[in-house]
PDB file of N, CA and C in Angstrom:
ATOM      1  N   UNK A   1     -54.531  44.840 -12.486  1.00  0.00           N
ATOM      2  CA  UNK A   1     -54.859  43.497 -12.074  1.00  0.00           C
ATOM      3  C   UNK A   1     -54.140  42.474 -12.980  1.00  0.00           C
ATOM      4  N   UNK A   2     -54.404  42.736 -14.230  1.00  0.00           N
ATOM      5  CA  UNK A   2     -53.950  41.876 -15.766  1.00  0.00           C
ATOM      6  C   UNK A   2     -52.009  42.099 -14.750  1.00  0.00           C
ATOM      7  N   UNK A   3     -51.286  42.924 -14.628  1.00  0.00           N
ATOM      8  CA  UNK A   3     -49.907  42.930 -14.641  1.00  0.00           C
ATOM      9  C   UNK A   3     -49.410  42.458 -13.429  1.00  0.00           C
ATOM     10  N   UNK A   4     -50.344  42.356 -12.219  1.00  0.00           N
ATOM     11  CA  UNK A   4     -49.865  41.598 -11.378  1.00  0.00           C
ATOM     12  C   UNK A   4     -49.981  39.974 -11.507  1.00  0.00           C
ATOM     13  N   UNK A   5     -51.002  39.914 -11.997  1.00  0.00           N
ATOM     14  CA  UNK A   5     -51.203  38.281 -12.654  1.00  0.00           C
ATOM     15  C   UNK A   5     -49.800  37.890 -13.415  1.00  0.00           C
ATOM     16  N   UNK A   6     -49.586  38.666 -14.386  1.00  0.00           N
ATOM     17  CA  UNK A   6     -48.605  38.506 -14.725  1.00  0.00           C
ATOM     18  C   UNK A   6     -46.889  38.415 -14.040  1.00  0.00           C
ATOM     19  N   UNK A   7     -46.727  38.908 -13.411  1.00  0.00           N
ATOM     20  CA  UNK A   7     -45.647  39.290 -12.260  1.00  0.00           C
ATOM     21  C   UNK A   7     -45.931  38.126 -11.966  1.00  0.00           C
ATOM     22  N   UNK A   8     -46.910  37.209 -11.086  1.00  0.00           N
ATOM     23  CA  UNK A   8     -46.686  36.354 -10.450  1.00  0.00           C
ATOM     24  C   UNK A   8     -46.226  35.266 -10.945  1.00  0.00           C
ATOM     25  N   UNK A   9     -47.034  35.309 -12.531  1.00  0.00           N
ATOM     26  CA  UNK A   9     -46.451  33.790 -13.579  1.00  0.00           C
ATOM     27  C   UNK A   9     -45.044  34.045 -13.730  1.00  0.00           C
ATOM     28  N   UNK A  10     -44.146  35.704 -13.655  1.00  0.00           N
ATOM     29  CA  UNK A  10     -42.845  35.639 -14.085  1.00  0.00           C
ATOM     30  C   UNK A  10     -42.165  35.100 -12.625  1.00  0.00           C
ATOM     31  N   UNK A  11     -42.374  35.348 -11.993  1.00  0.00           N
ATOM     32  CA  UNK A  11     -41.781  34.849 -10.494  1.00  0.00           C
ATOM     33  C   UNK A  11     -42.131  33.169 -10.577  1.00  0.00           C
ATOM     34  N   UNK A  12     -43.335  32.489 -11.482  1.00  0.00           N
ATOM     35  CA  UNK A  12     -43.439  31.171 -10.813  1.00  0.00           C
ATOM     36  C   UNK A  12     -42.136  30.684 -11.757  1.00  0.00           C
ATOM     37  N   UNK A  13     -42.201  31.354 -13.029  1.00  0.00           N
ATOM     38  CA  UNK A  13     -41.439  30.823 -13.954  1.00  0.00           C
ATOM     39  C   UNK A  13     -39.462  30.575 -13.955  1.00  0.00           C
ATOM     40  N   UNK A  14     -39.299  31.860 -13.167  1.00  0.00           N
ATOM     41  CA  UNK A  14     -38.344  31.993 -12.922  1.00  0.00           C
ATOM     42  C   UNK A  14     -38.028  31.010 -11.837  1.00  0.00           C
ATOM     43  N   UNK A  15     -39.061  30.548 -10.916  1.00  0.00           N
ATOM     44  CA  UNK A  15     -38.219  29.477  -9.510  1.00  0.00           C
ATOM     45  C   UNK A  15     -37.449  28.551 -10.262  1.00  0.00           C
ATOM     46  N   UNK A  16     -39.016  28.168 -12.082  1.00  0.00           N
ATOM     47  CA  UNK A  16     -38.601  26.808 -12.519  1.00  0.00           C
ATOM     48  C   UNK A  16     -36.861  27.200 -13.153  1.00  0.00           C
ATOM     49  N   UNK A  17     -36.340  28.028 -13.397  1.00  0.00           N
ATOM     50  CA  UNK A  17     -34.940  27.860 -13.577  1.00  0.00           C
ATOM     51  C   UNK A  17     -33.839  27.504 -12.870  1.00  0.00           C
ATOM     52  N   UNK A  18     -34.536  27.301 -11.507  1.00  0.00           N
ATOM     53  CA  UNK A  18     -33.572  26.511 -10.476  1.00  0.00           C
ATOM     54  C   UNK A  18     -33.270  25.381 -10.590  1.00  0.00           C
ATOM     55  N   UNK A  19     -34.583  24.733 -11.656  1.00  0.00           N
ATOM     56  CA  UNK A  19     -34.082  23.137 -11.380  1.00  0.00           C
ATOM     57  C   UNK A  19     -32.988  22.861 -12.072  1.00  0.00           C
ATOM     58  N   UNK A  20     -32.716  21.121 -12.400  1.00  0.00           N
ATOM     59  CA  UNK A  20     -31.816  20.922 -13.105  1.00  0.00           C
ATOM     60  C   UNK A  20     -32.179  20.614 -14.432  1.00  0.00           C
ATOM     61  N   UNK A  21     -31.112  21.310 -15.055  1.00  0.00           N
ATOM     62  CA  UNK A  21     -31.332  21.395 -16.678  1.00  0.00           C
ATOM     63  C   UNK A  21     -31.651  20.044 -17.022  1.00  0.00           C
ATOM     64  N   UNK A  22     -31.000  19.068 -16.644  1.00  0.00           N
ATOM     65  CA  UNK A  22     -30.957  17.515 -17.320  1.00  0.00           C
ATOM     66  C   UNK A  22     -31.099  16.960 -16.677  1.00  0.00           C
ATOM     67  N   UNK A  23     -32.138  15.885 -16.863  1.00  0.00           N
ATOM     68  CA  UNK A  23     -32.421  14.642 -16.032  1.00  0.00           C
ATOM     69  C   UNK A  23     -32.623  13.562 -16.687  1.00  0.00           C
ATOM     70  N   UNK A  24     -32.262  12.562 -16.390  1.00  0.00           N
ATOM     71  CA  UNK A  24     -31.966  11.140 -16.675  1.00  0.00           C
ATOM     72  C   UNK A  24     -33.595  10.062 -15.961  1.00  0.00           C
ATOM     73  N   UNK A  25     -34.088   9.749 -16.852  1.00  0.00           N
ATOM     74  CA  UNK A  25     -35.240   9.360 -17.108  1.00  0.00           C
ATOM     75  C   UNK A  25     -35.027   8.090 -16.174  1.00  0.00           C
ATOM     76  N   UNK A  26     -35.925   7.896 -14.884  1.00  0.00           N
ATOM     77  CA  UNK A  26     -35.084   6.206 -13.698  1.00  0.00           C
ATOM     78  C   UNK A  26     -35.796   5.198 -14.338  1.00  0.00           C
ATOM     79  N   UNK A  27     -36.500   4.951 -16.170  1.00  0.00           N
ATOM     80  CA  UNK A  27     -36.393   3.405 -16.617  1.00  0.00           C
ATOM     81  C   UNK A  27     -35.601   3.325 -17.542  1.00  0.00           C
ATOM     82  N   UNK A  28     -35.356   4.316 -18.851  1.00  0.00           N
ATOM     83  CA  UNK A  28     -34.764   4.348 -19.711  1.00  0.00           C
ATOM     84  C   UNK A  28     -33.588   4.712 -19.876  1.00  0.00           C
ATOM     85  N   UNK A  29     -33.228   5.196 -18.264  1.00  0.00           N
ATOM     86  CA  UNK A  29     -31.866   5.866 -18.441  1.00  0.00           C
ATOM     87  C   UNK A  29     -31.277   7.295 -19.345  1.00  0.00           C
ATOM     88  N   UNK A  30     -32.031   7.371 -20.411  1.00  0.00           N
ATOM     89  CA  UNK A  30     -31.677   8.960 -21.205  1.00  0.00           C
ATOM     90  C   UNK A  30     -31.941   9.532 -20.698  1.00  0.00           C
ATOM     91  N   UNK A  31     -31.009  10.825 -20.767  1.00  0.00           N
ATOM     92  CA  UNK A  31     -31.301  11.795 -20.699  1.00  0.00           C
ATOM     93  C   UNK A  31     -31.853  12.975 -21.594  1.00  0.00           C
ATOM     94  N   UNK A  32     -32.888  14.100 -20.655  1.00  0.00           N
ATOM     95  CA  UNK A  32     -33.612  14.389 -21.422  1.00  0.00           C
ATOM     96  C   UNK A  32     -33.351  16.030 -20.431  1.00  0.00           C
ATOM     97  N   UNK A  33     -33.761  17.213 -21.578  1.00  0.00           N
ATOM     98  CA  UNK A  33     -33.600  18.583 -20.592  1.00  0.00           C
ATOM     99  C   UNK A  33     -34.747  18.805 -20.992  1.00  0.00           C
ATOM    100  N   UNK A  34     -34.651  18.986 -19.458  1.00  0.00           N
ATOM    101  CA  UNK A  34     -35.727  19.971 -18.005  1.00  0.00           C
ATOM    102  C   UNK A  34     -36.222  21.273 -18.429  1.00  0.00           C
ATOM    103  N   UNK A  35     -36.613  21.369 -19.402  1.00  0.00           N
ATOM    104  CA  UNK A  35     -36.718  22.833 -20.222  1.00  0.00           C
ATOM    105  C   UNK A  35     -38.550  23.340 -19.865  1.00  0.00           C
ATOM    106  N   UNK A  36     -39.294  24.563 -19.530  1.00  0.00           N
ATOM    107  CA  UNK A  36     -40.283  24.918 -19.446  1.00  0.00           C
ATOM    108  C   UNK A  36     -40.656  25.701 -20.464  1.00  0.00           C
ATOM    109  N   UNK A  37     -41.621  25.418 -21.108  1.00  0.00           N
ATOM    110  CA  UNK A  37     -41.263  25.865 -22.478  1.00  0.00           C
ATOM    111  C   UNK A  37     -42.725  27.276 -21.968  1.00  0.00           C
ATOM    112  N   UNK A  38     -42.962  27.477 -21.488  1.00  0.00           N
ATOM    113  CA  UNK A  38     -43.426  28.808 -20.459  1.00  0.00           C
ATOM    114  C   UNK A  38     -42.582  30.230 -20.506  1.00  0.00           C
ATOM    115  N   UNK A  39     -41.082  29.839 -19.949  1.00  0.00           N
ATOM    116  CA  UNK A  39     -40.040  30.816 -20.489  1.00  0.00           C
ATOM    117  C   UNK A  39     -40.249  31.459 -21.972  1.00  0.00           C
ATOM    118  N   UNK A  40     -40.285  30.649 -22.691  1.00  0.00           N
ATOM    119  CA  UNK A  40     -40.461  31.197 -23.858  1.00  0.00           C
ATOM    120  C   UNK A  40     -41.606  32.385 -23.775  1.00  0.00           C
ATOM    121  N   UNK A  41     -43.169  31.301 -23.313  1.00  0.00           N
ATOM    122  CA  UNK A  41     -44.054  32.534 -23.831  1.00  0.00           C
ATOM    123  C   UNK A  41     -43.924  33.950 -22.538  1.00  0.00           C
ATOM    124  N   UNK A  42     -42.923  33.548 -21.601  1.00  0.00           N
ATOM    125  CA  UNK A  42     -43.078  35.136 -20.635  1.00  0.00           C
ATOM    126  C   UNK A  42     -41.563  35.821 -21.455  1.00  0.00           C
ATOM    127  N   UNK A  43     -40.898  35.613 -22.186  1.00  0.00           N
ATOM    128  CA  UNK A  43     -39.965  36.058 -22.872  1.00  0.00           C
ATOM    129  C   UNK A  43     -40.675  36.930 -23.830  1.00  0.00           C
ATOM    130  N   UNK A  44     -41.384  36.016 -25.063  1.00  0.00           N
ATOM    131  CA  UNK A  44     -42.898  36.783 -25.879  1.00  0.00           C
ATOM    132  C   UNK A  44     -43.356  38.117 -25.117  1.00  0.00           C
ATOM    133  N   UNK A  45     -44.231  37.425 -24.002  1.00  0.00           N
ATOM    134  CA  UNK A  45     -44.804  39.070 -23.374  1.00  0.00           C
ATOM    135  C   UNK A  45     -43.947  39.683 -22.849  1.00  0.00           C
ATOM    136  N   UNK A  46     -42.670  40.075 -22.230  1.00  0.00           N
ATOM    137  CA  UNK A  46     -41.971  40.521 -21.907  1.00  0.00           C
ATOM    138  C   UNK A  46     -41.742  41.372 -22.977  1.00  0.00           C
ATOM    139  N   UNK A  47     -41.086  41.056 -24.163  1.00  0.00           N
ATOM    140  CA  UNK A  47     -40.692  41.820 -25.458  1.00  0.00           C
ATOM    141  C   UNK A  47     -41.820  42.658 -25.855  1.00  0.00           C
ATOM    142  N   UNK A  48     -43.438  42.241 -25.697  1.00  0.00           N
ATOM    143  CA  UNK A  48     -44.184  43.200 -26.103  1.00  0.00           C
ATOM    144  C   UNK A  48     -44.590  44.012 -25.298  1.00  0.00           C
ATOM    145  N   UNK A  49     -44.330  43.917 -24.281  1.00  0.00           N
ATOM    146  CA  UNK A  49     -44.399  45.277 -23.102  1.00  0.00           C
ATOM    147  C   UNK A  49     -43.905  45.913 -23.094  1.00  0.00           C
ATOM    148  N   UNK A  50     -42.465  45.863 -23.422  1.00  0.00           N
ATOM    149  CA  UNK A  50     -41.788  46.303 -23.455  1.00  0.00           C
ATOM    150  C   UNK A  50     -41.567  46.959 -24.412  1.00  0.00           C
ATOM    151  N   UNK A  51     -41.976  46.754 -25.768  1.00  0.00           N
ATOM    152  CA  UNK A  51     -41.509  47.816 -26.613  1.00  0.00           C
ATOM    153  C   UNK A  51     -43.260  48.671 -26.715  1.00  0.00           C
ATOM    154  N   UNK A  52     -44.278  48.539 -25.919  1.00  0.00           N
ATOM    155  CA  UNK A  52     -45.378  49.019 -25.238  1.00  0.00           C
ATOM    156  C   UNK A  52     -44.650  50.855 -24.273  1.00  0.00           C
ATOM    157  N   UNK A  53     -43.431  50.590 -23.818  1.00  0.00           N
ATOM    158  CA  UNK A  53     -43.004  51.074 -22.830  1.00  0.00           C
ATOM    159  C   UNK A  53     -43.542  50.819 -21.558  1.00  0.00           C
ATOM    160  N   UNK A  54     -44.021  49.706 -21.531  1.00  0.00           N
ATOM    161  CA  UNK A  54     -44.729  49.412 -20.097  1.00  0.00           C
ATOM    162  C   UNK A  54     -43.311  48.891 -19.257  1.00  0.00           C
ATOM    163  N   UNK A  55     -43.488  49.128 -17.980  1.00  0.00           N
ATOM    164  CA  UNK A  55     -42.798  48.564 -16.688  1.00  0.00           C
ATOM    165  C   UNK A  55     -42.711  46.941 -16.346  1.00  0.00           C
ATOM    166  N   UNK A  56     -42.100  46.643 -16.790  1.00  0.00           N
ATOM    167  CA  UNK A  56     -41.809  45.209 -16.834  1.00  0.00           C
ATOM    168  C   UNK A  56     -40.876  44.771 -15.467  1.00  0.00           C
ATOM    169  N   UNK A  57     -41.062  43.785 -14.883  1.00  0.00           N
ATOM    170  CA  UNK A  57     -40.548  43.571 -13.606  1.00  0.00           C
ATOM    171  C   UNK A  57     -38.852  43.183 -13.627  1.00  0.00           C
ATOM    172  N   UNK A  58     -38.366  43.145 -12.762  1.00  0.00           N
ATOM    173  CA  UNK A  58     -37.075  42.838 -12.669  1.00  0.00           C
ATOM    174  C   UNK A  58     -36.275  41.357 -13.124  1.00  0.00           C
ATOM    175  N   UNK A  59     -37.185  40.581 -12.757  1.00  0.00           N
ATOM    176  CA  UNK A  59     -36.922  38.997 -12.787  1.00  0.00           C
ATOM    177  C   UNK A  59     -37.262  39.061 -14.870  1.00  0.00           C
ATOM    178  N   UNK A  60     -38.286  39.757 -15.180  1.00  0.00           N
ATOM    179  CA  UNK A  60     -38.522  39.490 -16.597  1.00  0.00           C
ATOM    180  C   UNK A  60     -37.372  39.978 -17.213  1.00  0.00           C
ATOM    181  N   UNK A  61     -36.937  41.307 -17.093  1.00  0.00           N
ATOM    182  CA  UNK A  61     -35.890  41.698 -17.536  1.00  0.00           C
ATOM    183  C   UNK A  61     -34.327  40.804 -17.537  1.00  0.00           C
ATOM    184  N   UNK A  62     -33.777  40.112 -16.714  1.00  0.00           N
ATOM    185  CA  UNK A  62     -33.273  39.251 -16.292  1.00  0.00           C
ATOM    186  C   UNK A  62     -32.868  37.892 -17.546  1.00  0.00           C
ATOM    187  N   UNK A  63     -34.735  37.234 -17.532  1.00  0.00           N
ATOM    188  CA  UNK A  63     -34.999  36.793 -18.287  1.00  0.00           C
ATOM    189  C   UNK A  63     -34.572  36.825 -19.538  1.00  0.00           C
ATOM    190  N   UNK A  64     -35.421  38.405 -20.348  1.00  0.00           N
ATOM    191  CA  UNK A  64     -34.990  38.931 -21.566  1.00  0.00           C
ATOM    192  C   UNK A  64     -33.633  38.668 -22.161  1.00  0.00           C
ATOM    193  N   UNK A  65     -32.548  39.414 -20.955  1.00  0.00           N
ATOM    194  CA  UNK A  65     -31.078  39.329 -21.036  1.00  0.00           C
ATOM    195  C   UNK A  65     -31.015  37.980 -21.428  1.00  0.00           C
ATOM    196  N   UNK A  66     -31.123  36.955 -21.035  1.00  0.00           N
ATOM    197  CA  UNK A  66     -31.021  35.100 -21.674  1.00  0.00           C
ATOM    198  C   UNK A  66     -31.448  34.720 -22.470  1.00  0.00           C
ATOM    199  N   UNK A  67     -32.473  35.484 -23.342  1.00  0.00           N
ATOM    200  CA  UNK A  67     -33.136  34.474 -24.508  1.00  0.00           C
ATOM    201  C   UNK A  67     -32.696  33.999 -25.155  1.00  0.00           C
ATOM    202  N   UNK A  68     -31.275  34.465 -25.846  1.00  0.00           N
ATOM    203  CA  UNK A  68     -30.817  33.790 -26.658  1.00  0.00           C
ATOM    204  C   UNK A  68     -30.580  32.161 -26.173  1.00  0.00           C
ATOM    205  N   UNK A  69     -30.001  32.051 -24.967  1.00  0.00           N
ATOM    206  CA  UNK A  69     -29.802  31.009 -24.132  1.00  0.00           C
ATOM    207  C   UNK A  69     -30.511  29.839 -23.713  1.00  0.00           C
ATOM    208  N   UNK A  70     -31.784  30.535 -23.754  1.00  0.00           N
ATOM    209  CA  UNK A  70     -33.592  29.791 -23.589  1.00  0.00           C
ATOM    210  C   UNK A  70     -33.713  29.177 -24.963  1.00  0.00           C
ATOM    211  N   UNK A  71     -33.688  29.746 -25.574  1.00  0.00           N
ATOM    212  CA  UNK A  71     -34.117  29.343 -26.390  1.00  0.00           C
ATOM    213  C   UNK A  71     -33.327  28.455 -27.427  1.00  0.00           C
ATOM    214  N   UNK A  72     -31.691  28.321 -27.293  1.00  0.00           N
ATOM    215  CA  UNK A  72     -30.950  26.941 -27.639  1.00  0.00           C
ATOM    216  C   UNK A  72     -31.073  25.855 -26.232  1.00  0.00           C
ATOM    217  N   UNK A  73     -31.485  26.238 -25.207  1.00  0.00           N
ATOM    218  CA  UNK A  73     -31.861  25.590 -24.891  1.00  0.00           C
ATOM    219  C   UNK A  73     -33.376  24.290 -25.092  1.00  0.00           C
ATOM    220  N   UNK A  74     -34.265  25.139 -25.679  1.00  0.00           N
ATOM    221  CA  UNK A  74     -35.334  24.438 -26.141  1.00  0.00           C
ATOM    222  C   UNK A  74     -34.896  23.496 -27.491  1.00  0.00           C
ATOM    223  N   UNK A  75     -34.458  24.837 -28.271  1.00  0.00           N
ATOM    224  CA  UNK A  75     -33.884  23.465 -29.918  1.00  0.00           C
ATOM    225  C   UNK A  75     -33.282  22.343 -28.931  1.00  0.00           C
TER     226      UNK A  75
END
């Protein structure tokens, strides 16, 4: 039950990487990135399932492969 719950937050999380990285704020004009800082914590459980040997879904794995990426993205 607990891992399908989970599956579903990695699937919601993953749509949010469709958006656009940067968006430009319509009073102030800056721009600011579109970052979900969520990625991070399904990156977290991902890594501990994984070294769990548990079955981790496809989209998480995916994920994993980018962290480095996610996460200069957040700095």
């Amino acid at each position: 039950m607990w891992r399908k719950e989970w599956q579903k937050e990695v699937e919601r999380a993953k749509a949010g990487l469709q958006a656009t990285l940067f968006i430009r704020h319509y009073q102030n004009l800056k721009l600011y990135v579109n970052f979900d800082s969520e990625i991070l914590t399904l990156i977290r459980e991902a890594k501990c399932l994984a070294r769990q040997s548990i079955d981790i879904p496809e989209s998480a794995k995916i994920v994993l492969l980018q962290e480095e990426k996610f996460k200069n993205y957040n700095n």
